[in-house]
PDB file of N, CA and C in Angstrom:
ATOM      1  N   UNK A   1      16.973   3.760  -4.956  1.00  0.00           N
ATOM      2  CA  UNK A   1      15.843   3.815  -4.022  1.00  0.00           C
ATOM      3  C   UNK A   1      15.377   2.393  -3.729  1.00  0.00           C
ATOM      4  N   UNK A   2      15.178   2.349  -2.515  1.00  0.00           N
ATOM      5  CA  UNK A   2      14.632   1.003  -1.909  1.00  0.00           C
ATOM      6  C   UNK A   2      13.488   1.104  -1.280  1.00  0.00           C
ATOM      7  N   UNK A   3      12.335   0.160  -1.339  1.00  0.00           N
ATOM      8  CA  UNK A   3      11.015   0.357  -0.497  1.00  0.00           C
ATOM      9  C   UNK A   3      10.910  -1.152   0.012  1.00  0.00           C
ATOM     10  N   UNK A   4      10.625  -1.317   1.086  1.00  0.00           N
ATOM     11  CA  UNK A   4      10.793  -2.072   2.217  1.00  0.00           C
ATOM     12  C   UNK A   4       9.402  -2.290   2.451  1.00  0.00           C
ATOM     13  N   UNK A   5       8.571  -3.174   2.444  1.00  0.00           N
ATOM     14  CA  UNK A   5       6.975  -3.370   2.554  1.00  0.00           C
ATOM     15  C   UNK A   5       6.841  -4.229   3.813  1.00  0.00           C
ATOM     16  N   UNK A   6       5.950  -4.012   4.508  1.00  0.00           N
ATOM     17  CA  UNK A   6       6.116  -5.116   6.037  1.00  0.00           C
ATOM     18  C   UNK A   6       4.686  -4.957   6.203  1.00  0.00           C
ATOM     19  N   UNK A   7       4.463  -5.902   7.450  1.00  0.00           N
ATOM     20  CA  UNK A   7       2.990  -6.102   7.530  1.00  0.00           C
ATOM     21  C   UNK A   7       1.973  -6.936   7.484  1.00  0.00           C
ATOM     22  N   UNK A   8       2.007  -7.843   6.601  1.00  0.00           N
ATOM     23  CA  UNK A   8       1.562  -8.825   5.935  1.00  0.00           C
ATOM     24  C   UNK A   8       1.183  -9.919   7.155  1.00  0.00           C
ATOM     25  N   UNK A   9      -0.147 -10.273   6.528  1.00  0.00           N
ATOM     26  CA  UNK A   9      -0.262 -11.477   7.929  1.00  0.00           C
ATOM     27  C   UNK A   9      -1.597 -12.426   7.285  1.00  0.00           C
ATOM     28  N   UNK A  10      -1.555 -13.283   8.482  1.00  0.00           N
ATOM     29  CA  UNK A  10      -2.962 -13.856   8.201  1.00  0.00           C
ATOM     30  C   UNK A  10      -4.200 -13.579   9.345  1.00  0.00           C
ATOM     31  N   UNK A  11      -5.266 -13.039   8.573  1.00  0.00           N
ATOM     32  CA  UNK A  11      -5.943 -12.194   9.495  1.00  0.00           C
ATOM     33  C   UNK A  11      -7.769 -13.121   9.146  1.00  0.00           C
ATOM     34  N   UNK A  12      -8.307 -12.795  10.240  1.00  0.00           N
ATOM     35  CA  UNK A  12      -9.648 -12.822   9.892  1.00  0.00           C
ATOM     36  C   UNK A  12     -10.579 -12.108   9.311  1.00  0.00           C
ATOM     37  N   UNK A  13     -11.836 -12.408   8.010  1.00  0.00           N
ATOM     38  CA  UNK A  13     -12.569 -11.238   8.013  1.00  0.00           C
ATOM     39  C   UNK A  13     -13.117 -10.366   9.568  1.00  0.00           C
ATOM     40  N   UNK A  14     -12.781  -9.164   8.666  1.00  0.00           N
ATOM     41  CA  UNK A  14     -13.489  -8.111   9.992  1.00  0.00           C
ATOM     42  C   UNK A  14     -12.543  -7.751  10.527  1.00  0.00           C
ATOM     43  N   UNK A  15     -11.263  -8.171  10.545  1.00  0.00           N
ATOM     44  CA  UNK A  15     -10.201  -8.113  11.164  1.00  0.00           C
ATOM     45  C   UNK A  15      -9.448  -6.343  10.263  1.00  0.00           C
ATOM     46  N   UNK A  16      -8.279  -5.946  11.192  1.00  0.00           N
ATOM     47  CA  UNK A  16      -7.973  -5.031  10.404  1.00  0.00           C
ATOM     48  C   UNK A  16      -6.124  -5.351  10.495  1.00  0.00           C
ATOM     49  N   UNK A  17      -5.414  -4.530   9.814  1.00  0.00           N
ATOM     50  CA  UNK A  17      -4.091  -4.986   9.690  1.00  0.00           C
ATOM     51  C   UNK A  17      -3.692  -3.726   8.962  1.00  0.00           C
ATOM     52  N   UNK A  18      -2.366  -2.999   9.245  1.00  0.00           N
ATOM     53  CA  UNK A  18      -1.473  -1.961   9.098  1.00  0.00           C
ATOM     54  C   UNK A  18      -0.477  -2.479   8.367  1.00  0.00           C
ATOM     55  N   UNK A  19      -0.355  -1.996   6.825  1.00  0.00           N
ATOM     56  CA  UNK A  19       1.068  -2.068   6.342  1.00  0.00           C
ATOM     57  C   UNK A  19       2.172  -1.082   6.252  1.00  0.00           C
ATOM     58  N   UNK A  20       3.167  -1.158   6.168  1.00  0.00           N
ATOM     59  CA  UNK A  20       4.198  -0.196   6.306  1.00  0.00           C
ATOM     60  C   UNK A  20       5.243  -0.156   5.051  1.00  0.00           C
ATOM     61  N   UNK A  21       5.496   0.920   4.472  1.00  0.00           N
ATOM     62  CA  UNK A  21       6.796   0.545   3.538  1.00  0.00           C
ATOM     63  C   UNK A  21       7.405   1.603   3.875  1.00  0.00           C
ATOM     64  N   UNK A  22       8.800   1.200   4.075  1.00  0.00           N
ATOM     65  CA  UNK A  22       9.616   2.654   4.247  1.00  0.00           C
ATOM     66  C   UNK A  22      10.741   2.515   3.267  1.00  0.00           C
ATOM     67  N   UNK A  23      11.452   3.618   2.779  1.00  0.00           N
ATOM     68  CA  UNK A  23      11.703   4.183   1.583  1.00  0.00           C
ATOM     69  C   UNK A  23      13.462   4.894   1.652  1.00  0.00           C
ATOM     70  N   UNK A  24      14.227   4.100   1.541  1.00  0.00           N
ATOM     71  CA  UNK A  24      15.880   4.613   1.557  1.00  0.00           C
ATOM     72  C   UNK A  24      16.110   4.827   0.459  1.00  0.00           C
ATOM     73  N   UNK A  25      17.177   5.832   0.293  1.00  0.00           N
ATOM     74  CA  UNK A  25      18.244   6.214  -1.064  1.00  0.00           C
ATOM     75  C   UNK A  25      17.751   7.331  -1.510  1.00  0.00           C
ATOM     76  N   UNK A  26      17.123   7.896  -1.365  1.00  0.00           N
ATOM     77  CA  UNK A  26      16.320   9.481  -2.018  1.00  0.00           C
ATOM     78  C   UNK A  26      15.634  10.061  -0.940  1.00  0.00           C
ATOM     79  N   UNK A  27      15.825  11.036  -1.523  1.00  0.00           N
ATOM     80  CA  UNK A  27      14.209  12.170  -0.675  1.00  0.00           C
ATOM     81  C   UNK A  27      12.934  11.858  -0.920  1.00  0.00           C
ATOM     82  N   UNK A  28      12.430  11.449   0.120  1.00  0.00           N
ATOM     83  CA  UNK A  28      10.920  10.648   0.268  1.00  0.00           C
ATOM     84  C   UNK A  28      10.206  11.335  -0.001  1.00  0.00           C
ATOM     85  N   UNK A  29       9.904  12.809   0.666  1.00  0.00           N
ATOM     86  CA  UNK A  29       8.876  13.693   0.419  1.00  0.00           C
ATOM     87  C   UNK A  29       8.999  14.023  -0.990  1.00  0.00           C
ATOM     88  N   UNK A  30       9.984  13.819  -2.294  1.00  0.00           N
ATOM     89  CA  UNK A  30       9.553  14.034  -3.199  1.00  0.00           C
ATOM     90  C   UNK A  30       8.845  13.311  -4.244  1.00  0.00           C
ATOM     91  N   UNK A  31       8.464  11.933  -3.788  1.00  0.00           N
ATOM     92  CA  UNK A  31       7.636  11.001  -4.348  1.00  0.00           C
ATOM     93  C   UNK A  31       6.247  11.256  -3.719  1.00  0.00           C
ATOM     94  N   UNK A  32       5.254  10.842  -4.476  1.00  0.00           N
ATOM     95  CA  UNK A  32       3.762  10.318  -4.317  1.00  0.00           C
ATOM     96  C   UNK A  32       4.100   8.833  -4.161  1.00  0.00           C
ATOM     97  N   UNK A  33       3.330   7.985  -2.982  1.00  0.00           N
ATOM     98  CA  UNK A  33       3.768   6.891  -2.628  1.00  0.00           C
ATOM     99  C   UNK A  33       2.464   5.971  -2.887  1.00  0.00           C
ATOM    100  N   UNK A  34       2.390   5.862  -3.009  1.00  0.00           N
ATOM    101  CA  UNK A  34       1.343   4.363  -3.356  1.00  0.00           C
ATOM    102  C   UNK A  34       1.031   2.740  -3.039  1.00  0.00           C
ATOM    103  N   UNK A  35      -0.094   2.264  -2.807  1.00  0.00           N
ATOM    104  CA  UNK A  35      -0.228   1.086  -2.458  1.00  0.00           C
ATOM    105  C   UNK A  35      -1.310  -0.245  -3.857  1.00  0.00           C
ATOM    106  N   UNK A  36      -0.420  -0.992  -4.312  1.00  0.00           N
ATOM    107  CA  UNK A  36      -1.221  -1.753  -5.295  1.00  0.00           C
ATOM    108  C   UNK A  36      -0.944  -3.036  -4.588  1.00  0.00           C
ATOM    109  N   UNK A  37      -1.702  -3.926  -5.142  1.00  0.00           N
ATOM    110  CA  UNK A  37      -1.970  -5.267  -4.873  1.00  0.00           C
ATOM    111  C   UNK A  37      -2.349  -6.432  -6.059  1.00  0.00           C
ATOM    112  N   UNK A  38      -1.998  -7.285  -6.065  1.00  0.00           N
ATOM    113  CA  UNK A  38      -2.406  -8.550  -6.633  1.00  0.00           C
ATOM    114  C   UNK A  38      -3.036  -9.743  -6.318  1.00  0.00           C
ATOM    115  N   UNK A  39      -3.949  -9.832  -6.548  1.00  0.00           N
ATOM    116  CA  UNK A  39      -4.556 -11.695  -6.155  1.00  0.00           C
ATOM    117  C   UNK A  39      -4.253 -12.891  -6.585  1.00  0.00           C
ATOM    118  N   UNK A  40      -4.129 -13.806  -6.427  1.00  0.00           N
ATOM    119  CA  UNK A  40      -3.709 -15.260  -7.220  1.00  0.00           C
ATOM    120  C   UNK A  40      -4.342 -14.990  -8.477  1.00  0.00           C
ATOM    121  N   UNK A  41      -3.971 -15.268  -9.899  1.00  0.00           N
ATOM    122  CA  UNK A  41      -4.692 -15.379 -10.998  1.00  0.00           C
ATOM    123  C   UNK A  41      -5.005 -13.777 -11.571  1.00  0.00           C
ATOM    124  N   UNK A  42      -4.865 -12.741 -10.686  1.00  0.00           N
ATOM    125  CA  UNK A  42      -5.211 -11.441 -11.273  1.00  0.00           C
ATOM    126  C   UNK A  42      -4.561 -10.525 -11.187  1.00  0.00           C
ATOM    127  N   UNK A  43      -4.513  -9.666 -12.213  1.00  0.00           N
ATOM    128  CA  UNK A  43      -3.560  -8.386 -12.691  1.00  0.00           C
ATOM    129  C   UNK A  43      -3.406  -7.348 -11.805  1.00  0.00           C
ATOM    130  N   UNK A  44      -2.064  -7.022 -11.072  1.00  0.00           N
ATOM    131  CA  UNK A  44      -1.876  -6.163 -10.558  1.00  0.00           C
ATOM    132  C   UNK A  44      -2.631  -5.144 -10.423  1.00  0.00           C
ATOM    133  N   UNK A  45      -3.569  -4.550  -9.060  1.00  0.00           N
ATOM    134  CA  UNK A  45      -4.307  -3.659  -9.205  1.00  0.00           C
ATOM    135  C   UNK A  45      -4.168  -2.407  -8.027  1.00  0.00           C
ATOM    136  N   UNK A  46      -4.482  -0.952  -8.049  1.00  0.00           N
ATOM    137  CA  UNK A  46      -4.806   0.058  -7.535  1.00  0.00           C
ATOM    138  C   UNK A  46      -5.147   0.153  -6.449  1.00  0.00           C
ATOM    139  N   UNK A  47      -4.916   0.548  -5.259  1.00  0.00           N
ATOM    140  CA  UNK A  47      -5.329   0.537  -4.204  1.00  0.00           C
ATOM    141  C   UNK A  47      -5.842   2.106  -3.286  1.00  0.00           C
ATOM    142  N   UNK A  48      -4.252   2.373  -3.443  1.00  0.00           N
ATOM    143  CA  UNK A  48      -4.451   3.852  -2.776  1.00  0.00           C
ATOM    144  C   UNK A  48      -3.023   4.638  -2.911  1.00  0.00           C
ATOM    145  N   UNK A  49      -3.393   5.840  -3.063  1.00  0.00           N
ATOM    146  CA  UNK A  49      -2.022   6.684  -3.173  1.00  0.00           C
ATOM    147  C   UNK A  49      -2.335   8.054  -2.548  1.00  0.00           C
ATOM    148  N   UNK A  50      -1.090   8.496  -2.448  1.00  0.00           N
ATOM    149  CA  UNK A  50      -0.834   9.897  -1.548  1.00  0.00           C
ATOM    150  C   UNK A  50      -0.109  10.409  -2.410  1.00  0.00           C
ATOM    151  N   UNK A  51      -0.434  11.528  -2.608  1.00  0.00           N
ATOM    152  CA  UNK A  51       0.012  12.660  -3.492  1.00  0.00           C
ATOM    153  C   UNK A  51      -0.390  13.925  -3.447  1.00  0.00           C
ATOM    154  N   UNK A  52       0.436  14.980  -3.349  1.00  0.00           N
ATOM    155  CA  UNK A  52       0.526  16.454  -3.619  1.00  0.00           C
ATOM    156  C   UNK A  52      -0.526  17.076  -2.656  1.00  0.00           C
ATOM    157  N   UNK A  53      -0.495  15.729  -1.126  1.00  0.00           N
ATOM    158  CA  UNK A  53      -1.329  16.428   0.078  1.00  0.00           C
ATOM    159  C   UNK A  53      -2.350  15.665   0.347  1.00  0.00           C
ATOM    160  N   UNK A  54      -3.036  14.762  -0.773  1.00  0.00           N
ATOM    161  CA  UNK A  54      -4.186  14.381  -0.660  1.00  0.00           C
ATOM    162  C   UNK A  54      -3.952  12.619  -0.794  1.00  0.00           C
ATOM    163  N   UNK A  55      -4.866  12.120  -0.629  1.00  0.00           N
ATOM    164  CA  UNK A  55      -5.216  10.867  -0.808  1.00  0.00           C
ATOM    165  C   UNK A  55      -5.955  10.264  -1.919  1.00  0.00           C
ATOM    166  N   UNK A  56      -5.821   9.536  -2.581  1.00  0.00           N
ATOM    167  CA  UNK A  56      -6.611   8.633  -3.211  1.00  0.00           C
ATOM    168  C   UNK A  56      -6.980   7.208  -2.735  1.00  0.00           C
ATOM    169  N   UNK A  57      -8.062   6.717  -3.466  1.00  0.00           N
ATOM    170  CA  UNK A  57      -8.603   5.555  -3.228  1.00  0.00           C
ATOM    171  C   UNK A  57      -9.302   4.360  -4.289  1.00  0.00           C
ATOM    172  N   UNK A  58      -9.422   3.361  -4.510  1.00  0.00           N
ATOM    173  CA  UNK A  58      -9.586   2.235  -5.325  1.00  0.00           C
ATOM    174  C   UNK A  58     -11.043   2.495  -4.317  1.00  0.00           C
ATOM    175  N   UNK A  59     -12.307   2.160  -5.143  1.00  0.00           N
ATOM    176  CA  UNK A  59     -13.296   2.005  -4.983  1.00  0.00           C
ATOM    177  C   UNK A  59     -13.464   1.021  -3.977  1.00  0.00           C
ATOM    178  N   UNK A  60     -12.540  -0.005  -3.994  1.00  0.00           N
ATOM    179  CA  UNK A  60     -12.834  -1.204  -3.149  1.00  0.00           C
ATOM    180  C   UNK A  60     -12.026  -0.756  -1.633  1.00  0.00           C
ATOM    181  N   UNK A  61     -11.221   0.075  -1.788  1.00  0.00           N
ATOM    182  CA  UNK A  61     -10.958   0.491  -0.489  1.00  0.00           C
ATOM    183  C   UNK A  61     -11.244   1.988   0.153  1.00  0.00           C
ATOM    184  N   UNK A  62     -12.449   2.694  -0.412  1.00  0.00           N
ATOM    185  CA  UNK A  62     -13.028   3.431  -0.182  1.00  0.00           C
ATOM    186  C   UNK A  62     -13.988   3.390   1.032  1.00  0.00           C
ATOM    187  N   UNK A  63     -13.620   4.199   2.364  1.00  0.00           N
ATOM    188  CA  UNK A  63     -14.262   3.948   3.468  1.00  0.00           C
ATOM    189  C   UNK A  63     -13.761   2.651   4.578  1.00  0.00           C
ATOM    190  N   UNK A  64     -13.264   2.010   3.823  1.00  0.00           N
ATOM    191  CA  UNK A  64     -12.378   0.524   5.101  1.00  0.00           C
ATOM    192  C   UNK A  64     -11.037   1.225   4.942  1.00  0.00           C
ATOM    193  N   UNK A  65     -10.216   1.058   3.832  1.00  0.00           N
ATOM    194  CA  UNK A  65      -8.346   1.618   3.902  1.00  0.00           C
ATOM    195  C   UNK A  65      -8.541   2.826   3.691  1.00  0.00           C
ATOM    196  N   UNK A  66      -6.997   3.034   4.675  1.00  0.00           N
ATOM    197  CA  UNK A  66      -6.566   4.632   4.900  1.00  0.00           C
ATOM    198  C   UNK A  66      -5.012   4.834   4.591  1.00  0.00           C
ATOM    199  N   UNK A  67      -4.477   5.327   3.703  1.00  0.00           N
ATOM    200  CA  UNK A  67      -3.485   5.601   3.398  1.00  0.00           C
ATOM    201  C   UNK A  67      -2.389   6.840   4.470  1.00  0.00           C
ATOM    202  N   UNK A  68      -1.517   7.127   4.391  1.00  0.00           N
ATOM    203  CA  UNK A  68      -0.817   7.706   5.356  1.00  0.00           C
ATOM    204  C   UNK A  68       0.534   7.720   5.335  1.00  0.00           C
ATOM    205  N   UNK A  69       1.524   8.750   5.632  1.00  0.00           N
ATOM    206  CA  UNK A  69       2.957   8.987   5.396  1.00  0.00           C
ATOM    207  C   UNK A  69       3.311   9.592   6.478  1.00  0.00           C
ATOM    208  N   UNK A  70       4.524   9.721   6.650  1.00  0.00           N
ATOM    209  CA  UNK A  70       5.691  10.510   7.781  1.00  0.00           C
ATOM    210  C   UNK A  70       6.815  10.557   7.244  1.00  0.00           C
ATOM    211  N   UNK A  71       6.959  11.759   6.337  1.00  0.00           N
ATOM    212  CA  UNK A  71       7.703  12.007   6.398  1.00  0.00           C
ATOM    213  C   UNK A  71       9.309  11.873   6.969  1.00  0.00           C
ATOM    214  N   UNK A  72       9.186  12.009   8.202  1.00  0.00           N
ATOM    215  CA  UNK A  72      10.169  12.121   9.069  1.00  0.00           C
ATOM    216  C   UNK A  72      11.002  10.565   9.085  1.00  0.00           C
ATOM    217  N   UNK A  73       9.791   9.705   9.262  1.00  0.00           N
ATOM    218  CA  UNK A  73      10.291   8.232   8.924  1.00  0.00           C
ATOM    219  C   UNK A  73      10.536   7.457   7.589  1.00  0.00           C
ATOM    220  N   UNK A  74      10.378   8.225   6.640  1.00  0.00           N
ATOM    221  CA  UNK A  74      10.505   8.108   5.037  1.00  0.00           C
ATOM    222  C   UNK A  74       9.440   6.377   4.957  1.00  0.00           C
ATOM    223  N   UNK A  75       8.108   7.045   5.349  1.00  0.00           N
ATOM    224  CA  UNK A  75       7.271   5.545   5.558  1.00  0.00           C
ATOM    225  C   UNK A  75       6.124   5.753   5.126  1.00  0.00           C
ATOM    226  N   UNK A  76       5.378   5.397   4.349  1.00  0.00           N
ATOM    227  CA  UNK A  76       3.790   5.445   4.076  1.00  0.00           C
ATOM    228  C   UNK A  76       3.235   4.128   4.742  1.00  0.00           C
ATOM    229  N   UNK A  77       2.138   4.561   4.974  1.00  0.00           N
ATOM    230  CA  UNK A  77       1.589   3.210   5.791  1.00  0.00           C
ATOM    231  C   UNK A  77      -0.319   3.052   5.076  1.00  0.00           C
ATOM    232  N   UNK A  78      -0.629   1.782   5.011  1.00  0.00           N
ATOM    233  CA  UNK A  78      -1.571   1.347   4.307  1.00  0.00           C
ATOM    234  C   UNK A  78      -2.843   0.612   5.907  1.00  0.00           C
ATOM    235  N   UNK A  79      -3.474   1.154   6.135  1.00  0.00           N
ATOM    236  CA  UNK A  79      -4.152   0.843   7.519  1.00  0.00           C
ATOM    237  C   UNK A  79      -5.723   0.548   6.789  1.00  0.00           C
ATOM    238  N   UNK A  80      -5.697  -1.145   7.233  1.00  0.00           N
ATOM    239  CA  UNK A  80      -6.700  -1.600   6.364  1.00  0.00           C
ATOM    240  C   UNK A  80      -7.795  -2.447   7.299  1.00  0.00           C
ATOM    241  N   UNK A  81      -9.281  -1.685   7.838  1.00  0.00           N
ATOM    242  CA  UNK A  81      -9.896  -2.440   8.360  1.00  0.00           C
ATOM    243  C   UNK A  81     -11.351  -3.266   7.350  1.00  0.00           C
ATOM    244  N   UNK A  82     -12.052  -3.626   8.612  1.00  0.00           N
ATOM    245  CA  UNK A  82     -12.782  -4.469   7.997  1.00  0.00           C
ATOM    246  C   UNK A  82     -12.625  -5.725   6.247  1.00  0.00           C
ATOM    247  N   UNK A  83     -11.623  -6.210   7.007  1.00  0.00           N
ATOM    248  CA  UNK A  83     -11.095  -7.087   6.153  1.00  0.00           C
ATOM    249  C   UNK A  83     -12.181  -7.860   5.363  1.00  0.00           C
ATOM    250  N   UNK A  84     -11.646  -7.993   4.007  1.00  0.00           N
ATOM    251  CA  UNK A  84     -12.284  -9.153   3.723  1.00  0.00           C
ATOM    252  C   UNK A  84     -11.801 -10.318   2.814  1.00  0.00           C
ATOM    253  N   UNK A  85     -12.265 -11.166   2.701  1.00  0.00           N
ATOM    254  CA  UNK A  85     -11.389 -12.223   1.987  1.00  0.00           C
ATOM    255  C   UNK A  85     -10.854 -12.338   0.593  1.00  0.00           C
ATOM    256  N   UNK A  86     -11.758 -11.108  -0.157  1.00  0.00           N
ATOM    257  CA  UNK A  86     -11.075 -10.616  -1.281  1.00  0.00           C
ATOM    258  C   UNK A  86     -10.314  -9.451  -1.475  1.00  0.00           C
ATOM    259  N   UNK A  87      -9.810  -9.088  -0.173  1.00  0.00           N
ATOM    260  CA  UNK A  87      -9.106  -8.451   0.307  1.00  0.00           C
ATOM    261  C   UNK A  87      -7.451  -9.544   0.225  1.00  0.00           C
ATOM    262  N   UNK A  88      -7.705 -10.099  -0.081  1.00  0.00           N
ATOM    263  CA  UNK A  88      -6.306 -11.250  -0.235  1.00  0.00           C
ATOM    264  C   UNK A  88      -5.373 -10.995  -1.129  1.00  0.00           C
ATOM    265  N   UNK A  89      -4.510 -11.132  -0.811  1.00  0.00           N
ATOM    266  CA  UNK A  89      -3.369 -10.771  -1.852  1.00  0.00           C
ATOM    267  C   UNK A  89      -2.108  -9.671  -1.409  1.00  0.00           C
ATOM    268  N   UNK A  90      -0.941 -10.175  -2.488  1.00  0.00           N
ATOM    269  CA  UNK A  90       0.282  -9.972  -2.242  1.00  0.00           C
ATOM    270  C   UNK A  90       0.547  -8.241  -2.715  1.00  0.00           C
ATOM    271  N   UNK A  91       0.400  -7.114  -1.151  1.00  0.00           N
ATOM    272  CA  UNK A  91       0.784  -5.521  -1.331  1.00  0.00           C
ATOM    273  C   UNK A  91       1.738  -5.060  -1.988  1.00  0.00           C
ATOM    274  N   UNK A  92       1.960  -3.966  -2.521  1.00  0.00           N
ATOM    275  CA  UNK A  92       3.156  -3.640  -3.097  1.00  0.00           C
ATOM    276  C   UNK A  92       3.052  -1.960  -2.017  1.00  0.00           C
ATOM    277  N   UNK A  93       4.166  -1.753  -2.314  1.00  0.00           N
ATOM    278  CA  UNK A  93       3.906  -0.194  -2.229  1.00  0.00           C
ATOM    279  C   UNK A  93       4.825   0.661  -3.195  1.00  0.00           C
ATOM    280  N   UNK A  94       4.431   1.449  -4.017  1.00  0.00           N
ATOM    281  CA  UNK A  94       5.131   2.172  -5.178  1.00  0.00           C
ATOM    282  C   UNK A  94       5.483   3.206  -4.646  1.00  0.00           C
ATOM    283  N   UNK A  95       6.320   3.690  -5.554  1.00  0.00           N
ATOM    284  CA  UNK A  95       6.996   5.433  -5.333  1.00  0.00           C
ATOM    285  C   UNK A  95       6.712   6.117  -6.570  1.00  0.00           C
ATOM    286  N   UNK A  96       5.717   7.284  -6.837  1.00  0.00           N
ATOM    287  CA  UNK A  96       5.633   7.873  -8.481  1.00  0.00           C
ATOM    288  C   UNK A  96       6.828   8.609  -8.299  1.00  0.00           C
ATOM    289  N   UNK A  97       6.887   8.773  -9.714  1.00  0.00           N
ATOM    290  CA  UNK A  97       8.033   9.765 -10.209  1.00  0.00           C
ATOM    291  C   UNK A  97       7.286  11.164 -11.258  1.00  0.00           C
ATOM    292  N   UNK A  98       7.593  11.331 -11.894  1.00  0.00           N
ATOM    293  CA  UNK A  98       7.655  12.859 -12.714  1.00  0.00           C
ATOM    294  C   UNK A  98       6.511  11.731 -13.560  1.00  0.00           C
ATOM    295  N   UNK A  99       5.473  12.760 -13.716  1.00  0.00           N
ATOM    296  CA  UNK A  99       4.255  12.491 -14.843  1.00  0.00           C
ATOM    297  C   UNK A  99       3.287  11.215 -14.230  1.00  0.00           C
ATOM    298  N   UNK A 100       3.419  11.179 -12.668  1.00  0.00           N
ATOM    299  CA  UNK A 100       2.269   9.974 -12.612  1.00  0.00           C
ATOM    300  C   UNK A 100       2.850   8.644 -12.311  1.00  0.00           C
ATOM    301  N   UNK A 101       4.104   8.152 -13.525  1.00  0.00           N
ATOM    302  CA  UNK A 101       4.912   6.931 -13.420  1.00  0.00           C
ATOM    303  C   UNK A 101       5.388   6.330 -12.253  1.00  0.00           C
ATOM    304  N   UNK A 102       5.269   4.556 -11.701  1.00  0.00           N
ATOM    305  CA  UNK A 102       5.783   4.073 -11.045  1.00  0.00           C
ATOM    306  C   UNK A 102       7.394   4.375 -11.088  1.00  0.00           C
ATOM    307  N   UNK A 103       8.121   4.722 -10.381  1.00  0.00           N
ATOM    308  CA  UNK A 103       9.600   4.465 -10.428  1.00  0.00           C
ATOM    309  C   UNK A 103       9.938   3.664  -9.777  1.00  0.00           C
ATOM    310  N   UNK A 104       9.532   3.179  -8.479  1.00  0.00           N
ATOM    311  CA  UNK A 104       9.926   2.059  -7.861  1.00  0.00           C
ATOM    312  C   UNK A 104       9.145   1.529  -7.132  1.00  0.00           C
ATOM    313  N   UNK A 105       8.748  -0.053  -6.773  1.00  0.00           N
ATOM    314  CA  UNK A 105       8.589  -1.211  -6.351  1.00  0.00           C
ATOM    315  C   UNK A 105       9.125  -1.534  -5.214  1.00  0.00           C
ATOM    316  N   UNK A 106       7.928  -1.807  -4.068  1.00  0.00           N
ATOM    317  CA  UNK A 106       8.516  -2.877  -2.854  1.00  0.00           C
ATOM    318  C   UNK A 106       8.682  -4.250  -3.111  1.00  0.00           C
ATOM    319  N   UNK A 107       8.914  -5.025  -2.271  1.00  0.00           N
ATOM    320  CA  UNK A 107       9.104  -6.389  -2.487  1.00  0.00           C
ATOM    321  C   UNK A 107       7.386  -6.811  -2.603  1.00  0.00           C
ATOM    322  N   UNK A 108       6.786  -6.718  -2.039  1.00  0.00           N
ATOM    323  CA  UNK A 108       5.583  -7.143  -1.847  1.00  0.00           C
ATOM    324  C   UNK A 108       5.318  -7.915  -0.424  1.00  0.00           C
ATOM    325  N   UNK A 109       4.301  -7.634   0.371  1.00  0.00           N
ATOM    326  CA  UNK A 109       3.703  -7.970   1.876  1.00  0.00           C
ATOM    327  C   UNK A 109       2.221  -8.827   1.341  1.00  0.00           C
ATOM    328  N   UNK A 110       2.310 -10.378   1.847  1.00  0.00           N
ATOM    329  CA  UNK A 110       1.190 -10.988   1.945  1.00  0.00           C
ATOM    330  C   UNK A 110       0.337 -10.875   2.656  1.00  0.00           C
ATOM    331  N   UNK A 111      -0.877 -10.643   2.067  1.00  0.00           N
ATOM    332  CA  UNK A 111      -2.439 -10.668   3.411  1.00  0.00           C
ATOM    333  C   UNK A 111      -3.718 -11.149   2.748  1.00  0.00           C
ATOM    334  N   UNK A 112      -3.466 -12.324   3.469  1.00  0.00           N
ATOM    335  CA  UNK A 112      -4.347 -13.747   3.860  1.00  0.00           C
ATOM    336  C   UNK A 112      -5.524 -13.119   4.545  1.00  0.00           C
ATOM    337  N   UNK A 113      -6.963 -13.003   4.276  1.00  0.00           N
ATOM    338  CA  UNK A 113      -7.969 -12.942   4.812  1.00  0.00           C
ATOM    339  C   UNK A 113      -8.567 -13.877   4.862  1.00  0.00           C
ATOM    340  N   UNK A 114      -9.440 -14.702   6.273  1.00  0.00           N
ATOM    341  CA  UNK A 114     -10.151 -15.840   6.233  1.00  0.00           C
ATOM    342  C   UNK A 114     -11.642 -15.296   5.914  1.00  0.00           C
ATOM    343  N   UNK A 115     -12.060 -16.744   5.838  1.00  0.00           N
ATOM    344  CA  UNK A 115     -13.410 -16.263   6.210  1.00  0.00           C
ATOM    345  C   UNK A 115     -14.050 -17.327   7.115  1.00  0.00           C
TER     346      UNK A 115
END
């Protein structure tokens, strides 16, 4: 399985920006797909995931990011407004497997927020 992360830019606060990961080598619809992130200096963290119909959310992207899939395009997409500058940092997008577990890793998509 491969996940392909795109998107990444340098944006202004307030600004909004769409990430994309799409997902070869398996059946997509049978993963929960997920979006984590990292900042310079800090530990990989939680963002948002789709699973078993529903959505989740990281407190910090509760009400600005919207998580989202198609199936058809084996793609989850991470649609992130009202930017902000601690909004910075290098996306991942995961694939769960059986019990919750990451099974696989995108490359990671940079997003630069000014202020």
């Amino acid at each position: 399985v491969q996940l392909q992360a795109s998107g990444g830019g340098l944006v202004q606060a307030g600004d909004s920006l769409r990430l994309s990961c799409v997902v070869s080598g398996r059946t997509f619809s049978r993963y929960g797909m997920g979006w984590f992130r990292q900042a310079p200096g800090k530990e990989r963290e939680f963002v948002a995931k789709w699973s078993g119909g529903r959505a989740f959310y990281a407190d910090s992207a509760k009400g600005r990011f919207t998580i989202s899939r198609d199936n058809a395009k084996n793609a989850v997409y991470l649609e992130m407004n009202s930017l902000k500058p601690e909004d910075t940092a290098v996306y991942y997008c995961a694939a769960y497997g059986v019990g919750g577990r990451i099974d696989y890793w995108g490359q990671g998509t940079l997003v630069t927020v000014s202020s």
